[in-house]
N, C-alpha and C. Protein backbone atom coordinates (compact mmCIF):
# COMPACT_ATOMS: atom_id res chain seq x y z
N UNK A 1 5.62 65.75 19.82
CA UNK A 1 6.65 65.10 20.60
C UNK A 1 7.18 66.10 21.62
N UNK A 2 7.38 65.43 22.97
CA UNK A 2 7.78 66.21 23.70
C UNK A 2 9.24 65.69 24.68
N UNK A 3 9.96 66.34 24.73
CA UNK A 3 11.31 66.13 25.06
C UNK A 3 11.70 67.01 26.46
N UNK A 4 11.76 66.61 27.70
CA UNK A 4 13.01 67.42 28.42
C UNK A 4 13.56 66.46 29.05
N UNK A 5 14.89 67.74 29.84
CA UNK A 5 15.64 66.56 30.79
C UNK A 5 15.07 66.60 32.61
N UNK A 6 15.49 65.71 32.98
CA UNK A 6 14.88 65.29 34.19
C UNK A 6 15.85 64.39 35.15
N UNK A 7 15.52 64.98 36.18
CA UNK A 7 16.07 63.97 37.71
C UNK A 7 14.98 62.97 38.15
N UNK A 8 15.94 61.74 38.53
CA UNK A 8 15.03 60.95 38.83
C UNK A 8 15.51 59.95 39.94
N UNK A 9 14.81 59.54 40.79
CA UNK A 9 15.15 58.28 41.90
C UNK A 9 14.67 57.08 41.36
N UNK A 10 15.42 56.21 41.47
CA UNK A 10 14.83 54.46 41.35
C UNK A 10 14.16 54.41 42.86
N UNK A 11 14.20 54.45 43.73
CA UNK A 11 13.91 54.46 45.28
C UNK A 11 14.31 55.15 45.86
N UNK A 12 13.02 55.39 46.79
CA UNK A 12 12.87 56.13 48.02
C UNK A 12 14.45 56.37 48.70
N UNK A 13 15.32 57.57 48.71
CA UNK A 13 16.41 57.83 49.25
C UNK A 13 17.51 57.38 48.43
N UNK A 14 16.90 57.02 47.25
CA UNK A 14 18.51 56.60 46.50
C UNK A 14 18.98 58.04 45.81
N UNK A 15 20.04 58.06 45.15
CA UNK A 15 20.87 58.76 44.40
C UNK A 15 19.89 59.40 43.20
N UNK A 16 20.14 60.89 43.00
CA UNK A 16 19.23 61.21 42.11
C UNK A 16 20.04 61.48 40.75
N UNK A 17 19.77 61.04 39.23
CA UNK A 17 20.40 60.28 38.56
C UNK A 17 19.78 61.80 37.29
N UNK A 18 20.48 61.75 36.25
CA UNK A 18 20.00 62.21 35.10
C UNK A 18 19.63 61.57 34.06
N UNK A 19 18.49 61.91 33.53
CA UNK A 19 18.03 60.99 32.46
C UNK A 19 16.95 62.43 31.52
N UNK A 20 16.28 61.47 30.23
CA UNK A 20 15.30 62.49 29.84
C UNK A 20 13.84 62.10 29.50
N UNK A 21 13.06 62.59 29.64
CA UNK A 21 11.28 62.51 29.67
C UNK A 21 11.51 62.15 28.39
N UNK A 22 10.35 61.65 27.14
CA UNK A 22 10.09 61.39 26.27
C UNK A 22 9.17 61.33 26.19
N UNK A 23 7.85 62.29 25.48
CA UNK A 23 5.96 61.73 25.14
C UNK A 23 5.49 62.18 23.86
N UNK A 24 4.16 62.04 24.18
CA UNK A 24 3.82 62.94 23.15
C UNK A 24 3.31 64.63 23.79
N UNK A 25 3.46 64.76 24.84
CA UNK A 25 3.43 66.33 25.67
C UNK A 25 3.66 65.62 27.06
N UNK A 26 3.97 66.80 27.37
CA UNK A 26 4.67 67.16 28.79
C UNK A 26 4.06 65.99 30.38
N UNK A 27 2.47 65.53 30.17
CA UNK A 27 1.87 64.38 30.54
C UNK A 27 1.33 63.39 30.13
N UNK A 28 2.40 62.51 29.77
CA UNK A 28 1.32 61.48 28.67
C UNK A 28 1.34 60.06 28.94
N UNK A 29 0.70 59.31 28.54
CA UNK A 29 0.68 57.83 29.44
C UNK A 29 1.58 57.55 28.41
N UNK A 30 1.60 57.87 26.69
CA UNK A 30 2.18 57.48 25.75
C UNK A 30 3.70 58.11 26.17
N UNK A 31 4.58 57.51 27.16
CA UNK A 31 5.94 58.10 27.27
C UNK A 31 6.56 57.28 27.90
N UNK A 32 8.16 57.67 27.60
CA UNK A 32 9.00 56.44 28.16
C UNK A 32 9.93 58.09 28.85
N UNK A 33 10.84 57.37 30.05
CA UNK A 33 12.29 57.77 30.60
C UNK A 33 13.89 57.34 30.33
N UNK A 34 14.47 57.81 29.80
CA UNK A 34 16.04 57.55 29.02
C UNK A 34 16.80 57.56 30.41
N UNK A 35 17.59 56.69 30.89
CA UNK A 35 18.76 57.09 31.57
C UNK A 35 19.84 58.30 30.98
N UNK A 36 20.74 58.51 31.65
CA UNK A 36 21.94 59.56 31.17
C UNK A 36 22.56 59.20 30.05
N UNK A 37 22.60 56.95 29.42
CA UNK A 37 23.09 56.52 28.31
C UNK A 37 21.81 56.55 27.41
N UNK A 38 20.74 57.28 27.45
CA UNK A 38 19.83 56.69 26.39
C UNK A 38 19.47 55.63 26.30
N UNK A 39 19.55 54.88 27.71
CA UNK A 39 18.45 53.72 27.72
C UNK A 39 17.40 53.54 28.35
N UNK A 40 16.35 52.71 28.25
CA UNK A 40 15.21 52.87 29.06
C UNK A 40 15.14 52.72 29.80
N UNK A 41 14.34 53.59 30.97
CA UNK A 41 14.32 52.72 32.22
C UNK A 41 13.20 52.06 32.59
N UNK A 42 13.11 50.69 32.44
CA UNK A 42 11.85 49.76 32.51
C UNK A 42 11.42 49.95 34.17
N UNK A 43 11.87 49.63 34.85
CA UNK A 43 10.86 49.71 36.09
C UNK A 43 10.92 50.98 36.69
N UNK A 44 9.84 51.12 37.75
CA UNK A 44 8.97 51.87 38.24
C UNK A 44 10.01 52.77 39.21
N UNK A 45 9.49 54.15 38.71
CA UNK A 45 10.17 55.08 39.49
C UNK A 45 9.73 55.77 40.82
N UNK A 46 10.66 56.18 41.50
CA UNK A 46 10.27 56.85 43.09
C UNK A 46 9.57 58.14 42.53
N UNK A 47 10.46 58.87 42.08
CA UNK A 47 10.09 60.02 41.79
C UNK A 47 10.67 60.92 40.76
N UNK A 48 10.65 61.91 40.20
CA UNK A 48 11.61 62.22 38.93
C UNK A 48 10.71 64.09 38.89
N UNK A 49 11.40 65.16 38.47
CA UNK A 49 11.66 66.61 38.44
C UNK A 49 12.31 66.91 37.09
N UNK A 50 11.95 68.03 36.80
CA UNK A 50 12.62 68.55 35.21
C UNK A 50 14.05 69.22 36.40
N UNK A 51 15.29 69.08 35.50
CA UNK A 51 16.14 69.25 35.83
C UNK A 51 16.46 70.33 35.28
N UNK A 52 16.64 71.53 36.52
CA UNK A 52 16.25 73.24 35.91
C UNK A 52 18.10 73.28 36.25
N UNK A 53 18.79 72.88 36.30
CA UNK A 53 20.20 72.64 36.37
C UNK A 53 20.96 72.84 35.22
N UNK A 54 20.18 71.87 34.30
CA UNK A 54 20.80 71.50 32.76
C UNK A 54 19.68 71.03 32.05
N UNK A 55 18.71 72.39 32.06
CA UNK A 55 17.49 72.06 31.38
C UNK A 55 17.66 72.25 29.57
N UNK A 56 16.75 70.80 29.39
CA UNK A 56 16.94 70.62 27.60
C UNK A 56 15.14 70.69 27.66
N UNK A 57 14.85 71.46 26.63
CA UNK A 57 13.43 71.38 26.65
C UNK A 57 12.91 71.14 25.05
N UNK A 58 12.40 70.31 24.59
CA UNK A 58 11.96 70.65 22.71
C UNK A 58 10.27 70.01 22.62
N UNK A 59 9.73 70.85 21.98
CA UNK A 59 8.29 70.31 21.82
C UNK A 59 8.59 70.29 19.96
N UNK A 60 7.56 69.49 19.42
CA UNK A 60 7.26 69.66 18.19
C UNK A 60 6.42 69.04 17.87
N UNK A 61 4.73 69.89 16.62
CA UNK A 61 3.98 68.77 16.62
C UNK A 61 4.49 68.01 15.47
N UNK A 62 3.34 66.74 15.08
CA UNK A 62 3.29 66.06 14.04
C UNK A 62 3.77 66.46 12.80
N UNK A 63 2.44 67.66 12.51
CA UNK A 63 3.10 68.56 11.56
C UNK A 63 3.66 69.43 11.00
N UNK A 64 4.83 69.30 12.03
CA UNK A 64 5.81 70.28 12.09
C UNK A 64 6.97 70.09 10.71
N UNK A 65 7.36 70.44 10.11
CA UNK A 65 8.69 70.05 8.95
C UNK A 65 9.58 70.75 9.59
N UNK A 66 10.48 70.20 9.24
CA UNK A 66 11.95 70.54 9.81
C UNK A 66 13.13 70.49 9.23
């Protein structure tokens, strides 16, 4: 599982928003985007950056215990 936080646009010139990546690594088709409330964001994004501002970063594999 792979976790950071990230900036992101809904459209071209809009407001750039905080939210966080979610996969299973850092590029994965298997991944969703959280808004700033932890919700999803279903449609299609302009563009989106790891947010080196207020960077959260966590990897962990499968068989990791914790």
């Amino acid at each position: 599982m792979f976790v950071e936080s990230i900036k992101f646009q809904r459209e071209q010139g809009s407001e750039w928003e905080r939210g966080y990546y979610i996969g299973d690594t850092d590029n994965s088709n298997k991944s969703t985007i959280l808004d700033a409330n932890y919700k999803p964001v279903l449609e299609r994004l302009w563009d989106y950056h790891t947010d080196t501002d207020n960077w959260v970063q966590l990897r962990c594999n499968e068989n990791d215990v914790i």
